[in-house]
C-alpha atoms as a PDB file:
ATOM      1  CA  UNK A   1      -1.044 -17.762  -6.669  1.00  0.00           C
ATOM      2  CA  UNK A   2       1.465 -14.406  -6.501  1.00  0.00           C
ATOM      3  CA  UNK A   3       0.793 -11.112  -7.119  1.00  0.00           C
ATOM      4  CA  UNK A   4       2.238  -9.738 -10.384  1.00  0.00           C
ATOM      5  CA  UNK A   5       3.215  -5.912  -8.961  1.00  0.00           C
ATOM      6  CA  UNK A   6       4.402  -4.974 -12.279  1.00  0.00           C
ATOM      7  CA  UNK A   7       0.193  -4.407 -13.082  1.00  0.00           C
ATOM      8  CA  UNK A   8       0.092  -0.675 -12.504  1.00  0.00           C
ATOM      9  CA  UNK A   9      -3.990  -0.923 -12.760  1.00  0.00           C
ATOM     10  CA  UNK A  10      -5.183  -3.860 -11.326  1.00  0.00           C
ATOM     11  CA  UNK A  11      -8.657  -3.213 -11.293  1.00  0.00           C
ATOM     12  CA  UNK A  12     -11.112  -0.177 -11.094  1.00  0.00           C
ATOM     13  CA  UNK A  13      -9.590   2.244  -8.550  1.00  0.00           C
ATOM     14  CA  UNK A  14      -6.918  -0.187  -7.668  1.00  0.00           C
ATOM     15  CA  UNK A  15      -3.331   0.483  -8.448  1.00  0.00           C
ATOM     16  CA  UNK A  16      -0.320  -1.445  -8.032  1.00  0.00           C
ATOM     17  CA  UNK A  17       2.946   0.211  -5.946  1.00  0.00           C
ATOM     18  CA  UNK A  18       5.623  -1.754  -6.220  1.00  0.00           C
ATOM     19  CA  UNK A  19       8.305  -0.887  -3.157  1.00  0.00           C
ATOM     20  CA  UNK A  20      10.877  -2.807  -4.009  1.00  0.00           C
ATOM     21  CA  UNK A  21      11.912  -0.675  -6.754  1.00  0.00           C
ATOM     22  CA  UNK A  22      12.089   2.718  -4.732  1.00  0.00           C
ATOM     23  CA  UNK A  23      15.244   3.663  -2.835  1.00  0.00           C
ATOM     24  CA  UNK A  24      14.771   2.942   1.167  1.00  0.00           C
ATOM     25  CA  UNK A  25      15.769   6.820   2.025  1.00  0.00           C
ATOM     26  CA  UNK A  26      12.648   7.630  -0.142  1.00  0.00           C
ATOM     27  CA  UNK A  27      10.377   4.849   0.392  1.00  0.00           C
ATOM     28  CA  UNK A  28       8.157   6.509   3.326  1.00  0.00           C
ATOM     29  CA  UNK A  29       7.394   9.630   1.740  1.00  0.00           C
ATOM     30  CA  UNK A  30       6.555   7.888  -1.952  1.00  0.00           C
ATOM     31  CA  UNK A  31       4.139   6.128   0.234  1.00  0.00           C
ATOM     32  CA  UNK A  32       2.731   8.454   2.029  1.00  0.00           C
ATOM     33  CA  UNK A  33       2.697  10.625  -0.940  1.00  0.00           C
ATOM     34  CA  UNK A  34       0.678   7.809  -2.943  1.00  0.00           C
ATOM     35  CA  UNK A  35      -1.503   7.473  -0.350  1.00  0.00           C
ATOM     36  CA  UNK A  36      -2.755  11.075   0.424  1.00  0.00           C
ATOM     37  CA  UNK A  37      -3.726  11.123  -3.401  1.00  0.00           C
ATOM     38  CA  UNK A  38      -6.476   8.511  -3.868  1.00  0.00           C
ATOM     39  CA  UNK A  39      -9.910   8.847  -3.110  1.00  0.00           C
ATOM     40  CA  UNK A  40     -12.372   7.605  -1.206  1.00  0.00           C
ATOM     41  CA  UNK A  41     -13.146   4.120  -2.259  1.00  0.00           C
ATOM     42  CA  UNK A  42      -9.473   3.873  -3.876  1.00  0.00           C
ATOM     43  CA  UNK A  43      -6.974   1.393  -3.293  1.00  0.00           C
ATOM     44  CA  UNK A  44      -3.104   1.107  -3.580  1.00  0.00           C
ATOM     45  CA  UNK A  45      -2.052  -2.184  -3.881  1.00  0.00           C
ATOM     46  CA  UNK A  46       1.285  -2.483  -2.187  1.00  0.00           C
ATOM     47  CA  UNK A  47       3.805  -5.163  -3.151  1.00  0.00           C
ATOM     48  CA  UNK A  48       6.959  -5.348  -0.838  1.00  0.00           C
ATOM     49  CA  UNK A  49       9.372  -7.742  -0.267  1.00  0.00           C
ATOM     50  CA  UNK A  50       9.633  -7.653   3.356  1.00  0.00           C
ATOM     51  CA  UNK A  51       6.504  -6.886   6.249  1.00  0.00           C
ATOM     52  CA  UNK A  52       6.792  -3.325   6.754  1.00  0.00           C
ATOM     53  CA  UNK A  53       5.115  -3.363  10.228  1.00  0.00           C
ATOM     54  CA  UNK A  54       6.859   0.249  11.628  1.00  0.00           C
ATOM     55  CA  UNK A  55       5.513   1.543   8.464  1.00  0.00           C
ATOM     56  CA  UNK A  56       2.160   0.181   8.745  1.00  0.00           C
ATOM     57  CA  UNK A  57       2.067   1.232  12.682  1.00  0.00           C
ATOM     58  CA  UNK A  58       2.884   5.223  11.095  1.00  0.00           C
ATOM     59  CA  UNK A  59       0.102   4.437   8.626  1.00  0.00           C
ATOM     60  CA  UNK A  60      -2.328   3.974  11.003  1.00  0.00           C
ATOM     61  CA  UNK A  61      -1.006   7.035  13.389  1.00  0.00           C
ATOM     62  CA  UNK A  62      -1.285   9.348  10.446  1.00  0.00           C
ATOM     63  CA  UNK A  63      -4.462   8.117   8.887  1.00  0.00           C
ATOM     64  CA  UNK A  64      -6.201   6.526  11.547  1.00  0.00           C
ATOM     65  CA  UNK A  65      -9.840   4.793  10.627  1.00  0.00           C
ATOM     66  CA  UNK A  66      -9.421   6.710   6.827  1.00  0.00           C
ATOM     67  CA  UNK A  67      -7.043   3.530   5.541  1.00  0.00           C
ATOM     68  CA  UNK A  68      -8.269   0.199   5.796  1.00  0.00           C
ATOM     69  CA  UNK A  69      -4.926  -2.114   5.402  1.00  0.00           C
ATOM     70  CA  UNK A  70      -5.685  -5.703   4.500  1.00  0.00           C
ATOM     71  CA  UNK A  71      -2.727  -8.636   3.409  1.00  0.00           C
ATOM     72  CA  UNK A  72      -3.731  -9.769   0.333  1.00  0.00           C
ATOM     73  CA  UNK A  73      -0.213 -12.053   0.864  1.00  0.00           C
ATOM     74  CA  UNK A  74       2.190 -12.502   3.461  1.00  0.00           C
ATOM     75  CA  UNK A  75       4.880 -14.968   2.149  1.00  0.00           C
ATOM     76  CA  UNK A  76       8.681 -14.611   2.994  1.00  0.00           C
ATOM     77  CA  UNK A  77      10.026 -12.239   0.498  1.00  0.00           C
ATOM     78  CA  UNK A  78       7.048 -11.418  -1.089  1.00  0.00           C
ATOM     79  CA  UNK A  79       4.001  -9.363   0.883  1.00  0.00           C
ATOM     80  CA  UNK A  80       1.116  -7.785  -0.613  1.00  0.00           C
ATOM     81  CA  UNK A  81      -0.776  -4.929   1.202  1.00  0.00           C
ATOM     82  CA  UNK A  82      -4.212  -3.523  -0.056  1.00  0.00           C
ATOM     83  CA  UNK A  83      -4.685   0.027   1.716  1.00  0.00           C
ATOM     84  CA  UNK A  84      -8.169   1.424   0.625  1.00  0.00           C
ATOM     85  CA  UNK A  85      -9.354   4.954   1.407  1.00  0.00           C
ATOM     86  CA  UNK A  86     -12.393   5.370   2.996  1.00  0.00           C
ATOM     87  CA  UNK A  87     -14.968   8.218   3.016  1.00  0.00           C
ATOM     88  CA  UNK A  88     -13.478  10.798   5.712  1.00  0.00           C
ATOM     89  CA  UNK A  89     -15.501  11.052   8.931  1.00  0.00           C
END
């Protein structure tokens, strides 16, 4: 079953970020951007329509152990990334 990314709350403390519908030159720093604003125990749910795997490499650079990434689908033209914060160290 897809993801609908157009959802902007999917859940309690999950919210939806839809990439495709941000301009590449600006893509990285929305997302970083989104990112360094939830909370602990908060989750952006990331919808994409390619696997961003230099992005998810500077992801886990930046924010080491504080963002767990986790597909929640990997299909050809349609990928779904779930990055929750976790309590800092």
């Amino acid at each position: 079953m897809a993801h609908d990314c157009s959802i902007p709350v999917i859940q309690d403390g999950t919210y939806g970020f839809d990439a495709r519908g941000i301009a590449r030159r600006f893509r990285h720093a929305a997302i970083f951007g989104a990112l360094n604003a939830l909370q602990p125990g908060e989750t952006m749910r990331f919808c994409n329509d390619h696997d961003p795997l230099p992005l998810l490499a500077q992801i886990e650079q930046f924010f080491g152990p504080r963002v767990r990434i986790e597909y929640v689908q990997r299909e050809p033209g349609e990928i779904v990334i779930d990055f929750r914060i976790l309590a800092a160290a």
